[in-house]
N, C-alpha and C. Protein backbone atom coordinates (compact mmCIF):
# COMPACT_ATOMS: atom_id res chain seq x y z
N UNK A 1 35.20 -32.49 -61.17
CA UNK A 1 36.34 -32.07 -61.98
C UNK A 1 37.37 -31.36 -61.11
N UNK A 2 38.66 -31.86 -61.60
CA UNK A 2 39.65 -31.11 -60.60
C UNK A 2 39.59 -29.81 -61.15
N UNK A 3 40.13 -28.57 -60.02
CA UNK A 3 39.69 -27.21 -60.47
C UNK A 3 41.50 -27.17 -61.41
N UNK A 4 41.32 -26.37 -62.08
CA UNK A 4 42.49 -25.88 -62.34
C UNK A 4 42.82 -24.15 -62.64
N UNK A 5 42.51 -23.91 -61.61
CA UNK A 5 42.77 -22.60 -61.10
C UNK A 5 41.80 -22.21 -59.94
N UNK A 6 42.13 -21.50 -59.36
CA UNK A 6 41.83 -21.25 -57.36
C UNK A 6 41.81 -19.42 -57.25
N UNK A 7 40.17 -19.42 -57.48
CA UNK A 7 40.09 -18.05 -57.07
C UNK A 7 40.06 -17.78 -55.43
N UNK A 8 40.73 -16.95 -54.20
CA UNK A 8 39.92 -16.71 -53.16
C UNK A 8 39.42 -15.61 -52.78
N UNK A 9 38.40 -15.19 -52.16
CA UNK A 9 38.00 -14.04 -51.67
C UNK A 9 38.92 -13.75 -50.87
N UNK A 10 39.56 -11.98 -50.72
CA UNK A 10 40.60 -11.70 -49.61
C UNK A 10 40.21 -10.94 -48.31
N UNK A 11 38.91 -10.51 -48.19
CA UNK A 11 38.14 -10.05 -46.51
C UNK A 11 37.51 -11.36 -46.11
N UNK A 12 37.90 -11.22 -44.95
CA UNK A 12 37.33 -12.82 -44.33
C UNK A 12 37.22 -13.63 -45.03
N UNK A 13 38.69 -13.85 -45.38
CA UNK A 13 39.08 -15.54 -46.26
C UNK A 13 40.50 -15.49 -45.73
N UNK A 14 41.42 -14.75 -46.47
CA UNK A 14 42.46 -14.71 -46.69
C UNK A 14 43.02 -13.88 -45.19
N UNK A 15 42.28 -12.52 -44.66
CA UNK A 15 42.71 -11.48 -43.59
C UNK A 15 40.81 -11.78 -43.39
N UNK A 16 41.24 -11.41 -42.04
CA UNK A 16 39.91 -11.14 -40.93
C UNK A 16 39.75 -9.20 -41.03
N UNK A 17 38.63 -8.81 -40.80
CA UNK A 17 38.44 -7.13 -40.89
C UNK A 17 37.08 -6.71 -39.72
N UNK A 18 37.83 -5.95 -39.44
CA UNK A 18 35.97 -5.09 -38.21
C UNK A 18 35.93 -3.64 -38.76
N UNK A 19 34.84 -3.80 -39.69
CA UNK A 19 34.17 -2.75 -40.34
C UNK A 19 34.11 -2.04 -39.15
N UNK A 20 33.59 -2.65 -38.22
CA UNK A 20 32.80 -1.52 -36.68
C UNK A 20 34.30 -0.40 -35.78
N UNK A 21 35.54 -1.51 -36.19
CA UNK A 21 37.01 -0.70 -35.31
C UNK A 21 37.50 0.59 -36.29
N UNK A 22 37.34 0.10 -37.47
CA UNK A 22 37.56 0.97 -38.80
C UNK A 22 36.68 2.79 -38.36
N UNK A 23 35.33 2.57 -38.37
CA UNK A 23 34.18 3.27 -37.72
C UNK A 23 34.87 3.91 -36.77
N UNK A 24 35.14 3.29 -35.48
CA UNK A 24 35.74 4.24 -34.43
C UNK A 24 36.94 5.11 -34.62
N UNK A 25 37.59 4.08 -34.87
CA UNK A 25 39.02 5.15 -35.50
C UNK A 25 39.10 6.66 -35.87
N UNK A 26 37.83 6.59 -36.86
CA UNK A 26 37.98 7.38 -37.93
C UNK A 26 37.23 8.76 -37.22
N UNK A 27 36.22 8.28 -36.56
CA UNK A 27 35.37 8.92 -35.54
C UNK A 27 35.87 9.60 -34.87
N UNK A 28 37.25 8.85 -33.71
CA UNK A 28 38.16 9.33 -33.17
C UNK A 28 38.57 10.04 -33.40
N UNK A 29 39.34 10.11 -34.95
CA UNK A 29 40.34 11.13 -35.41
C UNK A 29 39.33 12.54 -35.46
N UNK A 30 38.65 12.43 -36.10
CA UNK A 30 37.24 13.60 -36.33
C UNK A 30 36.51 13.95 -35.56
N UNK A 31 36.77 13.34 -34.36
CA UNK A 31 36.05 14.04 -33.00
C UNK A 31 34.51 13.40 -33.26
N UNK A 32 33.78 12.30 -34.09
CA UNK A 32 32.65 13.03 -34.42
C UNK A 32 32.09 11.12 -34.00
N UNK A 33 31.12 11.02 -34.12
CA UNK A 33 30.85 9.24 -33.39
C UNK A 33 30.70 8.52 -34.47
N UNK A 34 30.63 7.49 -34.76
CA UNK A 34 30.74 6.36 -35.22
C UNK A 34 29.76 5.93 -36.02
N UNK A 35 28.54 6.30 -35.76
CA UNK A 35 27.24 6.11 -36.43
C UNK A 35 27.26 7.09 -37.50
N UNK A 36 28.05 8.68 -36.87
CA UNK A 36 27.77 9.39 -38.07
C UNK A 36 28.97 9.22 -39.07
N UNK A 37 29.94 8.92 -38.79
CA UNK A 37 30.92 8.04 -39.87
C UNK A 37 30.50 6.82 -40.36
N UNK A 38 29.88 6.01 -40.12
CA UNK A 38 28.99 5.21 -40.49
C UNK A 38 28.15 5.29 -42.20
N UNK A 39 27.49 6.16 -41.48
CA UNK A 39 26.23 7.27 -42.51
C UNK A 39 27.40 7.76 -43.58
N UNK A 40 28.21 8.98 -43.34
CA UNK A 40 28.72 9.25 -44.33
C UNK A 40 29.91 8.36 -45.41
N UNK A 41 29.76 7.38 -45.24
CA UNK A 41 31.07 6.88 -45.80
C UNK A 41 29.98 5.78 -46.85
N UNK A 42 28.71 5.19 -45.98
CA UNK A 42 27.69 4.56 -47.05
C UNK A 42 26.87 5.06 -47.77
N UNK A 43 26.36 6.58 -47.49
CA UNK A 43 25.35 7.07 -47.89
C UNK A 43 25.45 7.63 -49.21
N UNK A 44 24.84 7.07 -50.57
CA UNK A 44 25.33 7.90 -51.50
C UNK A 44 26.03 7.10 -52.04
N UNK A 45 26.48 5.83 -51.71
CA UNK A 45 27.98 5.11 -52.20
C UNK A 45 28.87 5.57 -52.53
N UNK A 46 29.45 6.40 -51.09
CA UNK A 46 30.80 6.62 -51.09
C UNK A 46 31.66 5.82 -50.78
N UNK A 47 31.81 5.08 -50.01
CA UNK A 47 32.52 3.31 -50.08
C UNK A 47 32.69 2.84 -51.26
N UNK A 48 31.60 2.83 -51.80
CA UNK A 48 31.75 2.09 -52.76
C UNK A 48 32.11 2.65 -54.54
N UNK A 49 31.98 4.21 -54.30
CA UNK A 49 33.17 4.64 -55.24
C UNK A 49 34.47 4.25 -55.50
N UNK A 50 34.55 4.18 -53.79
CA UNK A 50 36.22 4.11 -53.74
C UNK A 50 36.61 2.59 -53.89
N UNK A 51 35.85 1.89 -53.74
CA UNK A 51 36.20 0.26 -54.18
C UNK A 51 35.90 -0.06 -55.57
N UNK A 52 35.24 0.65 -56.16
CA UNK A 52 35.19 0.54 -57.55
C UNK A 52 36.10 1.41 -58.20
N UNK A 53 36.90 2.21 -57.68
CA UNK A 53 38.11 2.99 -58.30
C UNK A 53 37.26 4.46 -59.20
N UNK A 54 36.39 4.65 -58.89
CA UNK A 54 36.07 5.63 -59.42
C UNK A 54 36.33 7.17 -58.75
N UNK A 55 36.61 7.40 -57.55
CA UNK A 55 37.16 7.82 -57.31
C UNK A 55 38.53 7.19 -56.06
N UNK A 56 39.77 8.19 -56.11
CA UNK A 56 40.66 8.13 -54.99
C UNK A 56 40.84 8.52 -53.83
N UNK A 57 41.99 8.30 -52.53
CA UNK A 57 41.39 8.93 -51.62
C UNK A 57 41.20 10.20 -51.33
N UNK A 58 41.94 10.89 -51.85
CA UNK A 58 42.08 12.31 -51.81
C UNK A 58 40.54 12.81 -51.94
N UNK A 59 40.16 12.10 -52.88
CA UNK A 59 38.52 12.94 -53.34
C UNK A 59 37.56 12.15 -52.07
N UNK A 60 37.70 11.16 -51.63
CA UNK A 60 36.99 10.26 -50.67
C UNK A 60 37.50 11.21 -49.18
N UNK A 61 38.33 11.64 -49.12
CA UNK A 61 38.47 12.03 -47.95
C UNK A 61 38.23 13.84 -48.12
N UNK A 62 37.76 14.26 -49.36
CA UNK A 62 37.49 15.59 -49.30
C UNK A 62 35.65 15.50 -49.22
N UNK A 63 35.29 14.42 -49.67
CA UNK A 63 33.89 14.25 -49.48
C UNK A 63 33.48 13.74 -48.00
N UNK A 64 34.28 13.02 -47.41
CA UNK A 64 33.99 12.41 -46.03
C UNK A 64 34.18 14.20 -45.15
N UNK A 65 34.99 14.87 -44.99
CA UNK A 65 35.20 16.35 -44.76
C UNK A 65 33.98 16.48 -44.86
N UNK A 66 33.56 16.85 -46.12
CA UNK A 66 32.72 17.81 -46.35
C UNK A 66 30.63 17.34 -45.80
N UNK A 67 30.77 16.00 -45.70
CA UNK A 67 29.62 15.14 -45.06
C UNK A 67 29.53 15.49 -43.42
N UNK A 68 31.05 15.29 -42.95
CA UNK A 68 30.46 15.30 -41.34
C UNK A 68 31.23 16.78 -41.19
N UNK A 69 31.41 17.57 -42.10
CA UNK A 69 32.15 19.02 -41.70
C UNK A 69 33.25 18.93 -40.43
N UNK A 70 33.93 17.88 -40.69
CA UNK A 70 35.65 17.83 -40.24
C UNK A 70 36.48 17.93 -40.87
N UNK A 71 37.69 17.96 -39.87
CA UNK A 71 38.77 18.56 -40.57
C UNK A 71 40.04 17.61 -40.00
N UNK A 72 40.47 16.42 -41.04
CA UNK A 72 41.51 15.22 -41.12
C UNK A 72 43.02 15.36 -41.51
N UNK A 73 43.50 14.51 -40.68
CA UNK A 73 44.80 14.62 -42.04
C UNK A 73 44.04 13.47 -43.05
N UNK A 74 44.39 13.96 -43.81
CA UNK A 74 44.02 12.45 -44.94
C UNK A 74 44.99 11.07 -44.71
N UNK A 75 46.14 11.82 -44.23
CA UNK A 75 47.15 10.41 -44.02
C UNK A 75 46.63 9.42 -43.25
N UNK A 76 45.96 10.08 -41.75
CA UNK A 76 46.21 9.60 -40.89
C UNK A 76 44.55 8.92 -40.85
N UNK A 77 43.63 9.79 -41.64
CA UNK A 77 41.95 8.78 -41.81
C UNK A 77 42.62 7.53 -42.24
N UNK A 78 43.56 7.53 -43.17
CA UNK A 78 43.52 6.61 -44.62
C UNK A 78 43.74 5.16 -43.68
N UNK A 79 44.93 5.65 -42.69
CA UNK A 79 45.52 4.45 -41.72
C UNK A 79 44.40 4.43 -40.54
N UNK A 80 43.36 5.31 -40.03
CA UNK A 80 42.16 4.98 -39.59
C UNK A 80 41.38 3.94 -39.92
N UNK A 81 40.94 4.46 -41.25
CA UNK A 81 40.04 3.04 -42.24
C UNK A 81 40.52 1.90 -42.52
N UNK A 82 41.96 1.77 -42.58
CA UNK A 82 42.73 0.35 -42.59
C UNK A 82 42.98 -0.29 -42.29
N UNK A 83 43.60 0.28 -40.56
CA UNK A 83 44.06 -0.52 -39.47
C UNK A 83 42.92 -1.14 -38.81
N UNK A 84 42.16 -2.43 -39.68
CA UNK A 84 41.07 -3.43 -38.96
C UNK A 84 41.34 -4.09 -39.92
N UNK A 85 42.51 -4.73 -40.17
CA UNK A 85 42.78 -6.34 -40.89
C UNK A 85 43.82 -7.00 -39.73
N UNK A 86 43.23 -8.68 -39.58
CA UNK A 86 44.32 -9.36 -39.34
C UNK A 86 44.54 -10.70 -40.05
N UNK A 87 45.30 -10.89 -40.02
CA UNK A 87 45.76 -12.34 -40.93
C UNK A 87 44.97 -13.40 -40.48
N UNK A 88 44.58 -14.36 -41.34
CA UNK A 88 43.68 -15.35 -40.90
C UNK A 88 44.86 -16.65 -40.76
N UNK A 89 44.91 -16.95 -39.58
CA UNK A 89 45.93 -17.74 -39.12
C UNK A 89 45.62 -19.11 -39.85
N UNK A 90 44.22 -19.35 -39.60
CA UNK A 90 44.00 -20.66 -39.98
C UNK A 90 43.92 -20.90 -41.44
N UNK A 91 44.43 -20.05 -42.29
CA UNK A 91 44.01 -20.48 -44.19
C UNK A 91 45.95 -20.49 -44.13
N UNK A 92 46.75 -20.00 -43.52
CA UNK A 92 48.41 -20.36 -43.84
C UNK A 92 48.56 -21.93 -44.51
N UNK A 93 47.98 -22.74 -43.39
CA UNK A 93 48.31 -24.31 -44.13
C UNK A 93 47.69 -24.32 -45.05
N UNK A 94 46.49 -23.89 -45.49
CA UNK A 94 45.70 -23.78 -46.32
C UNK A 94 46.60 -23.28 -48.44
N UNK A 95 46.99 -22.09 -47.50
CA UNK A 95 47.52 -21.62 -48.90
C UNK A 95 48.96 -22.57 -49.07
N UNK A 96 49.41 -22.63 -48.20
CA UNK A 96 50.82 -23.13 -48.05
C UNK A 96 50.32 -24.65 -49.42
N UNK A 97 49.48 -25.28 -48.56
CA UNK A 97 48.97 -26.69 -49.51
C UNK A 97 48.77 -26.53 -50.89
N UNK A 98 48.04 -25.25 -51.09
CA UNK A 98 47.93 -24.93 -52.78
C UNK A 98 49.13 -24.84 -52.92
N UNK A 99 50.02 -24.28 -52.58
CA UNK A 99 51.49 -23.56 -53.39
C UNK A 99 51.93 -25.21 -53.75
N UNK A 100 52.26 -26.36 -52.83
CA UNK A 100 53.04 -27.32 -53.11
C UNK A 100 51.93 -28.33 -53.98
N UNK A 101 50.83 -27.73 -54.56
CA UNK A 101 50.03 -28.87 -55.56
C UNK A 101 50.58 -28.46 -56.84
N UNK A 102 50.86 -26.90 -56.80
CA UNK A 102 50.83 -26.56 -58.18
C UNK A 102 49.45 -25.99 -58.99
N UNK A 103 48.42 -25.62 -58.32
CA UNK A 103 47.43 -25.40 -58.79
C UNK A 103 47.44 -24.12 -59.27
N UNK A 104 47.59 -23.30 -60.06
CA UNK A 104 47.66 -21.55 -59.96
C UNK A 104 46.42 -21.29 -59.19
N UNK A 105 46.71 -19.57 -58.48
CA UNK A 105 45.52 -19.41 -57.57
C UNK A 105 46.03 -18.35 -57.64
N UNK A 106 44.13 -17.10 -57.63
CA UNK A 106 44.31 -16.11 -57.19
C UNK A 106 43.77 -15.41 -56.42
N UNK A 107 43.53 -14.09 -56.29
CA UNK A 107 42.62 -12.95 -55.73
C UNK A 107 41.73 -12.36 -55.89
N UNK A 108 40.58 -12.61 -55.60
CA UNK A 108 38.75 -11.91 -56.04
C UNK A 108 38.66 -11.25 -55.13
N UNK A 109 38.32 -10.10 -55.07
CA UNK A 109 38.55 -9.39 -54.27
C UNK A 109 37.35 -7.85 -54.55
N UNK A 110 36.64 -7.44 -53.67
CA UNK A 110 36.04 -6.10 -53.62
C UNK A 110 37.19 -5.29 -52.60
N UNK A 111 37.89 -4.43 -52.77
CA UNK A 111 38.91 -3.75 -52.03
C UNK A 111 39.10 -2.12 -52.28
N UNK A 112 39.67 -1.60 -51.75
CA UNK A 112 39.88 0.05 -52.40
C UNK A 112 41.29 -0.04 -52.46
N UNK A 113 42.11 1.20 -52.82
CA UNK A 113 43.59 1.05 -53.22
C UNK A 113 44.49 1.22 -51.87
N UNK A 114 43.87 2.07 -50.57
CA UNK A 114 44.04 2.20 -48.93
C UNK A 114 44.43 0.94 -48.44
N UNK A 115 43.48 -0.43 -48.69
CA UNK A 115 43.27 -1.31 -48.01
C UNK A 115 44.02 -2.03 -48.17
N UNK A 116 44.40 -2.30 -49.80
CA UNK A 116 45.06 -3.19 -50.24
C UNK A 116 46.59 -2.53 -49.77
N UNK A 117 47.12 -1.65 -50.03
CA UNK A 117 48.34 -0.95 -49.74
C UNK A 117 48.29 -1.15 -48.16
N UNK A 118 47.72 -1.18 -47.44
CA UNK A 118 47.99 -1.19 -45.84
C UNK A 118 48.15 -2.86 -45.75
N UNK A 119 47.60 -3.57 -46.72
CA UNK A 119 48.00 -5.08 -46.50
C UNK A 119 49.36 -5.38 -46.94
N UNK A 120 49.56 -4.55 -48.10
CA UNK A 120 50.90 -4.83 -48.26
C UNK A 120 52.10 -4.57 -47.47
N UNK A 121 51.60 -3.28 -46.90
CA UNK A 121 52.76 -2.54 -46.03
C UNK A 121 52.97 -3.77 -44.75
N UNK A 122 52.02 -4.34 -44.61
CA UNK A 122 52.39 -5.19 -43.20
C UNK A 122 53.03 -6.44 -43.59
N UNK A 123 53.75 -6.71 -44.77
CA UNK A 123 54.39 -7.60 -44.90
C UNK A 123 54.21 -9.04 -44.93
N UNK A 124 52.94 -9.69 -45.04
CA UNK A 124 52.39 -10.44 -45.00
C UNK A 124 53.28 -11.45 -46.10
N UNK A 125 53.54 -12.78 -45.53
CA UNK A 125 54.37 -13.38 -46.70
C UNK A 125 53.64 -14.08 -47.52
N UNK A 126 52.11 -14.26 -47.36
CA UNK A 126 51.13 -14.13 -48.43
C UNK A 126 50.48 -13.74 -49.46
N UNK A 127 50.82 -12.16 -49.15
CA UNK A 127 50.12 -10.99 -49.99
C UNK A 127 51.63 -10.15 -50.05
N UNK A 128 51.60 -9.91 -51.80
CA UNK A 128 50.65 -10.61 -52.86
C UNK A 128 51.04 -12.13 -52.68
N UNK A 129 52.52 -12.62 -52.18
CA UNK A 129 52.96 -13.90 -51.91
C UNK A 129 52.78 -15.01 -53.71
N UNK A 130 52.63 -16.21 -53.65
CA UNK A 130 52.48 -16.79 -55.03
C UNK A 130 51.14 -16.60 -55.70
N UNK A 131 50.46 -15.74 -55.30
CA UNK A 131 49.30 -15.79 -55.99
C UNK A 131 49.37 -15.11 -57.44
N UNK A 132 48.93 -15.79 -58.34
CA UNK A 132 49.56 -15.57 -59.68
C UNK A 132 48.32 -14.51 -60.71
N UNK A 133 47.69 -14.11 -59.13
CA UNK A 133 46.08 -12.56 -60.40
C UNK A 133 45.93 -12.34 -58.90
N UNK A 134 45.42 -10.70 -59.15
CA UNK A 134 44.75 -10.26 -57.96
C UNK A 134 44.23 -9.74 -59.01
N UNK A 135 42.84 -9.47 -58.90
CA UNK A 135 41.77 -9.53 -59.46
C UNK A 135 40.94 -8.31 -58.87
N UNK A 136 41.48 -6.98 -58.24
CA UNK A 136 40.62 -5.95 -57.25
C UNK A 136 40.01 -5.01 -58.15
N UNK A 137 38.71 -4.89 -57.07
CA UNK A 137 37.55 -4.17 -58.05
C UNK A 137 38.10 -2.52 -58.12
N UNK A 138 38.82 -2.51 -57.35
CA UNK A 138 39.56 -1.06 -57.58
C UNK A 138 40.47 -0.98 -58.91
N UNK A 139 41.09 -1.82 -59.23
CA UNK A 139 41.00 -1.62 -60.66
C UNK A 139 41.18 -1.92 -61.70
N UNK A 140 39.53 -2.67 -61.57
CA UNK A 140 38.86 -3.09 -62.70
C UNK A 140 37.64 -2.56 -63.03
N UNK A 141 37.53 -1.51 -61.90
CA UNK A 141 36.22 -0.61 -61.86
C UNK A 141 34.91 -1.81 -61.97
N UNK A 142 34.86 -2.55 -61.90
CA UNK A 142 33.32 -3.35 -60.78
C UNK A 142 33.63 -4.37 -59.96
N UNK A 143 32.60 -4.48 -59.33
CA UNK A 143 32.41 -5.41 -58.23
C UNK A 143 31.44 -6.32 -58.19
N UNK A 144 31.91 -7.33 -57.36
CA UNK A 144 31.35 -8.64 -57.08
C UNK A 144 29.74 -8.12 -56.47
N UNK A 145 28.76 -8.89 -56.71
CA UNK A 145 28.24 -9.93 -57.41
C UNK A 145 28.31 -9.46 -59.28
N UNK A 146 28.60 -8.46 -59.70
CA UNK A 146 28.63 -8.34 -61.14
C UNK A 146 28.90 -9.27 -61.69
N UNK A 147 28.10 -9.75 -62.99
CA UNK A 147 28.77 -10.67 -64.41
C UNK A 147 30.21 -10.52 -64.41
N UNK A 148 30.54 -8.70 -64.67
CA UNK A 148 31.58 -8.29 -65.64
C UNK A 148 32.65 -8.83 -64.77
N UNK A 149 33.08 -8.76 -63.68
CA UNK A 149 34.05 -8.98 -62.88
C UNK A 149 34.55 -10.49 -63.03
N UNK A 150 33.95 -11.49 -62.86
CA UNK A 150 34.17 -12.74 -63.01
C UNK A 150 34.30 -13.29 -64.16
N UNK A 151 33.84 -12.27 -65.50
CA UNK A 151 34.36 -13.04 -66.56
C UNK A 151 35.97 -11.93 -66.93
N UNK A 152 36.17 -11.12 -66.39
CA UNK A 152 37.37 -10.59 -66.54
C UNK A 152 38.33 -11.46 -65.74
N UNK A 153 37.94 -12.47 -64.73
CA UNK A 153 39.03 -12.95 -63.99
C UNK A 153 39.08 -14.42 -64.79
N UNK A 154 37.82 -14.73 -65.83
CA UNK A 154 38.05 -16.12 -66.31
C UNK A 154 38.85 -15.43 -67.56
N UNK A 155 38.66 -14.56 -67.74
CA UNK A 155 39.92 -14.75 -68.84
C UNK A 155 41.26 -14.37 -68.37
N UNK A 156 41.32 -14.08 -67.33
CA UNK A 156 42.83 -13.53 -66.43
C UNK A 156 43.55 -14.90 -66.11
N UNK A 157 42.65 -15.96 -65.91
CA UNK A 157 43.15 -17.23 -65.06
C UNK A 157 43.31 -17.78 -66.18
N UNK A 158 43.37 -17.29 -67.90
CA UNK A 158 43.22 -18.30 -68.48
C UNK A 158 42.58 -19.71 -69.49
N UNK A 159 41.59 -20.19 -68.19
CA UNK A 159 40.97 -21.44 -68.30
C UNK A 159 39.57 -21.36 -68.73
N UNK A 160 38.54 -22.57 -68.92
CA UNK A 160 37.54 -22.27 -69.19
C UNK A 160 36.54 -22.31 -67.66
N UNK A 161 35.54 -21.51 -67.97
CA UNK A 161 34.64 -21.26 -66.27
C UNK A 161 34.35 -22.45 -65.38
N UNK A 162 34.50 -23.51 -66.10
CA UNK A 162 33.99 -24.47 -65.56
C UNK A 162 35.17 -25.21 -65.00
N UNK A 163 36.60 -24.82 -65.12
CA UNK A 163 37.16 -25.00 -64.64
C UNK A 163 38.37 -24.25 -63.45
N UNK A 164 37.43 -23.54 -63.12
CA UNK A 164 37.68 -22.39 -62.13
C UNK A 164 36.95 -23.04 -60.72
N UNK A 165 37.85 -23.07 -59.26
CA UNK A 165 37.09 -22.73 -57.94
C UNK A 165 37.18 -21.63 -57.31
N UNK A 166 35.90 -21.20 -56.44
CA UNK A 166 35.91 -19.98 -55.90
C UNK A 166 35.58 -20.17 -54.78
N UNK A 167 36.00 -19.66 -53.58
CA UNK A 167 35.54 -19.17 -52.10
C UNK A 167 35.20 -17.98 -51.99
N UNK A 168 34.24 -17.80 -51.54
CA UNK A 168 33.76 -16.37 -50.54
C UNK A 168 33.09 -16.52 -49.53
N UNK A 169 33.26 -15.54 -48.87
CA UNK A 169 32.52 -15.80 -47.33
C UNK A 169 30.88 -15.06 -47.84
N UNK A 170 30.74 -14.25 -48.75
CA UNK A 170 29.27 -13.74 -49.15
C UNK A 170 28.79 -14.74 -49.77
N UNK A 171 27.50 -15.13 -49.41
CA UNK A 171 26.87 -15.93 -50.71
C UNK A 171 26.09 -15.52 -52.22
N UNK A 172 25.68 -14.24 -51.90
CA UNK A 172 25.66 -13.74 -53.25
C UNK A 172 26.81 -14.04 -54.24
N UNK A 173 27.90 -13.26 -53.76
CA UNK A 173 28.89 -13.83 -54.78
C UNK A 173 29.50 -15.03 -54.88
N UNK A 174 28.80 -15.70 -54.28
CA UNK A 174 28.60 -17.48 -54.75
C UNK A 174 28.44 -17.85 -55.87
N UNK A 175 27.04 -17.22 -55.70
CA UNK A 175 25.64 -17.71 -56.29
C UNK A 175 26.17 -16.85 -57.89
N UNK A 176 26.70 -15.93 -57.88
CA UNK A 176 27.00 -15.14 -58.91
C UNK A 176 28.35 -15.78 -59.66
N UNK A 177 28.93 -16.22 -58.84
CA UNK A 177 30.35 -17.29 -59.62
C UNK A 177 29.82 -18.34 -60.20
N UNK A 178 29.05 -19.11 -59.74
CA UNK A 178 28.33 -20.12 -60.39
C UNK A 178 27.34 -19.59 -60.93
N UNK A 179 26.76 -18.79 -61.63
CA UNK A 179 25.84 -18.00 -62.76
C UNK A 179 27.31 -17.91 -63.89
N UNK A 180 27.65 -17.65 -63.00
CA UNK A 180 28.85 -17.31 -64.94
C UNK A 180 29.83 -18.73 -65.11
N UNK A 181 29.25 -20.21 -64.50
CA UNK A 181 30.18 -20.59 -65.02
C UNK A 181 31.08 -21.44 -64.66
N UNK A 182 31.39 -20.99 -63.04
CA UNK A 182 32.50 -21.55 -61.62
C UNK A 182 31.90 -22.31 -60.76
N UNK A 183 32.93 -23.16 -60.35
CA UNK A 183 32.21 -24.10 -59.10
C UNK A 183 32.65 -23.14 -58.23
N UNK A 184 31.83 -23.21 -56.99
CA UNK A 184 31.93 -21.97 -55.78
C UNK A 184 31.23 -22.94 -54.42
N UNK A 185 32.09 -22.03 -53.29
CA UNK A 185 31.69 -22.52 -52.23
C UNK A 185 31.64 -20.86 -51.27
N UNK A 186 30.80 -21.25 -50.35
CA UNK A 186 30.95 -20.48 -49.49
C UNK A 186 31.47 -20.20 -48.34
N UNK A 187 32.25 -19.38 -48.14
CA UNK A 187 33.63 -19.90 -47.21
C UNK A 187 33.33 -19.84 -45.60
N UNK A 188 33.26 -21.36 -44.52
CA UNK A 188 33.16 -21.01 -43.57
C UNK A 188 34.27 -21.19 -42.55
N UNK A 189 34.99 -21.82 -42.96
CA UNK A 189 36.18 -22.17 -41.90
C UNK A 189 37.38 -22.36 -42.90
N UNK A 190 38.67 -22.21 -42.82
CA UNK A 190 40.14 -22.82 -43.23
C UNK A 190 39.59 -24.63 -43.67
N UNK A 191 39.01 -25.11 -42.67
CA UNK A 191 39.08 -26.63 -42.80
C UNK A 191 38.12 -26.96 -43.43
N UNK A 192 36.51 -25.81 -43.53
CA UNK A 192 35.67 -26.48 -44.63
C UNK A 192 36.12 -26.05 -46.05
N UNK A 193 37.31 -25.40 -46.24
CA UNK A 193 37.82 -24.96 -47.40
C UNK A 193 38.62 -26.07 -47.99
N UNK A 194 39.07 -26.69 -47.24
CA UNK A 194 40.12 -27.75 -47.33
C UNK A 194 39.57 -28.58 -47.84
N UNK A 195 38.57 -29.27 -46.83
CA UNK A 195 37.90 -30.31 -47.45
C UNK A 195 37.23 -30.51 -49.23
N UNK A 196 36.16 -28.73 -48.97
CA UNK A 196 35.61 -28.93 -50.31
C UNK A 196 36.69 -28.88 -51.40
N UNK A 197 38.03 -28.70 -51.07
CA UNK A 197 39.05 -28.89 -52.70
C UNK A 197 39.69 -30.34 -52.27
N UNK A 198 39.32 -31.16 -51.09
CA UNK A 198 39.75 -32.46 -50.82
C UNK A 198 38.64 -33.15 -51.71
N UNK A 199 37.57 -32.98 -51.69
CA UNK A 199 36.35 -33.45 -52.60
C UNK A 199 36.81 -33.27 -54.23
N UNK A 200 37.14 -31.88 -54.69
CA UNK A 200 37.74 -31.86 -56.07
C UNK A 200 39.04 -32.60 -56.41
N UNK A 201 39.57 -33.45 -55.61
CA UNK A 201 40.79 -34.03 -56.14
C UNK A 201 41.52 -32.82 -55.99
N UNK A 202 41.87 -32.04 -54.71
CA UNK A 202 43.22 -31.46 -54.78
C UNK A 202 43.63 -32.15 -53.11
N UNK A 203 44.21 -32.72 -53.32
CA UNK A 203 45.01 -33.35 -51.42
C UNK A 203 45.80 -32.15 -51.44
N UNK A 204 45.64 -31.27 -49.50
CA UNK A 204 46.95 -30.23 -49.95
C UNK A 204 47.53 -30.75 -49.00
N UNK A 205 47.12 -32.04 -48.42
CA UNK A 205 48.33 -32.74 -47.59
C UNK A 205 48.77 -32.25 -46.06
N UNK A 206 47.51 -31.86 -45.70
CA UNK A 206 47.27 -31.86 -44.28
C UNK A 206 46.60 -32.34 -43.13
């Protein structure tokens, strides 16, 4: 079945990211190493507060303080933790091909409100670009692999589940798009992306 609507994952799909440069940065700024920024930012799910929007940075960076007992600008962690995205050169033709099919397409995304704002700030003529839902677990308060998330984006897109495609580079949240519903692939290259919507009847004519 042709899809008629195009979810993509936006960390390693859409932008490339090094969790590990993020780590140093932040380390850097705090004098303190990398392992133990590491520890405090997972331990407890503090990461993952902040990607679920439950808390902001202000409170994320008064708890990261208070874990490795440093002392930050918050401005300058925030652009610490951020500055490790780069554009994935090879999905441009990629998206470019959706825009001229006409397919609507959007954004699935686990993100915090830092990350996404530092993508925007760099001007990317992608992001947000034609994508017609961004879909971030920051705020919608859950995250992928969850039920709740993917049926909030099948009713965002619209359509019925079965006529939804999804990429991610995780396979859990594969395996979890297709539990509720979606055809899904798991994303390994720009060109095996291509192909598997060349298989659904979308040519993006490259």
């Amino acid at each position: 079945m042709r899809p008629q609507f195009i979810y993509l994952d936006l960390g390693n799909v859409i932008v490339l990211f090094d969790h590990a440069k993020a780590w140093q940065q932040m380390a850097d700024l705090a004098g303190i190493n990398s392992v133990a920024v590491h520890a405090a930012v997972t331990a407890g799910g503090l990461q993952e507060s902040l990607e679920r929007g439950h808390i902001d940075w202000p409170e994320f960076h008064s708890q990261f303080s208070s874990r490795t007992h440093t002392t930050t600008d918050s401005e300058a962690l925030a652009h610490a933790a951020s500055d490790m995205f780069s554009l994935n050169i090879g999905m441009l033709p990629v998206i470019a091909g959706l825009e001229r099919t006409g397919c609507p397409t959007g954004i699935l995304s686990n993100t915090c409100a830092i990350h996404w704002e530092h993508l925007l700030a760099k001007h990317y003529s992608v992001l947000p670009g034609n994508f017609v839902q961004t879909v971030l677990s920051h705020t919608v308060a859950q995250l992928k692999p969850e039920r709740g998330i993917y049926e909030l984006a099948t009713e965002r897109a619209t359509v019925r589940p079965d006529q939804i495609f999804f990429c991610d580079d995780i396979p859990a949240n594969v395996h979890a798009a297709r539990a509720a519903g979606w055809d899904a692939e798991v994303f390994v290259s720009a060109v095996g992306l291509a192909d598997a919507l060349d298989r659904r009847g979308i040519n993006l004519g490259l």
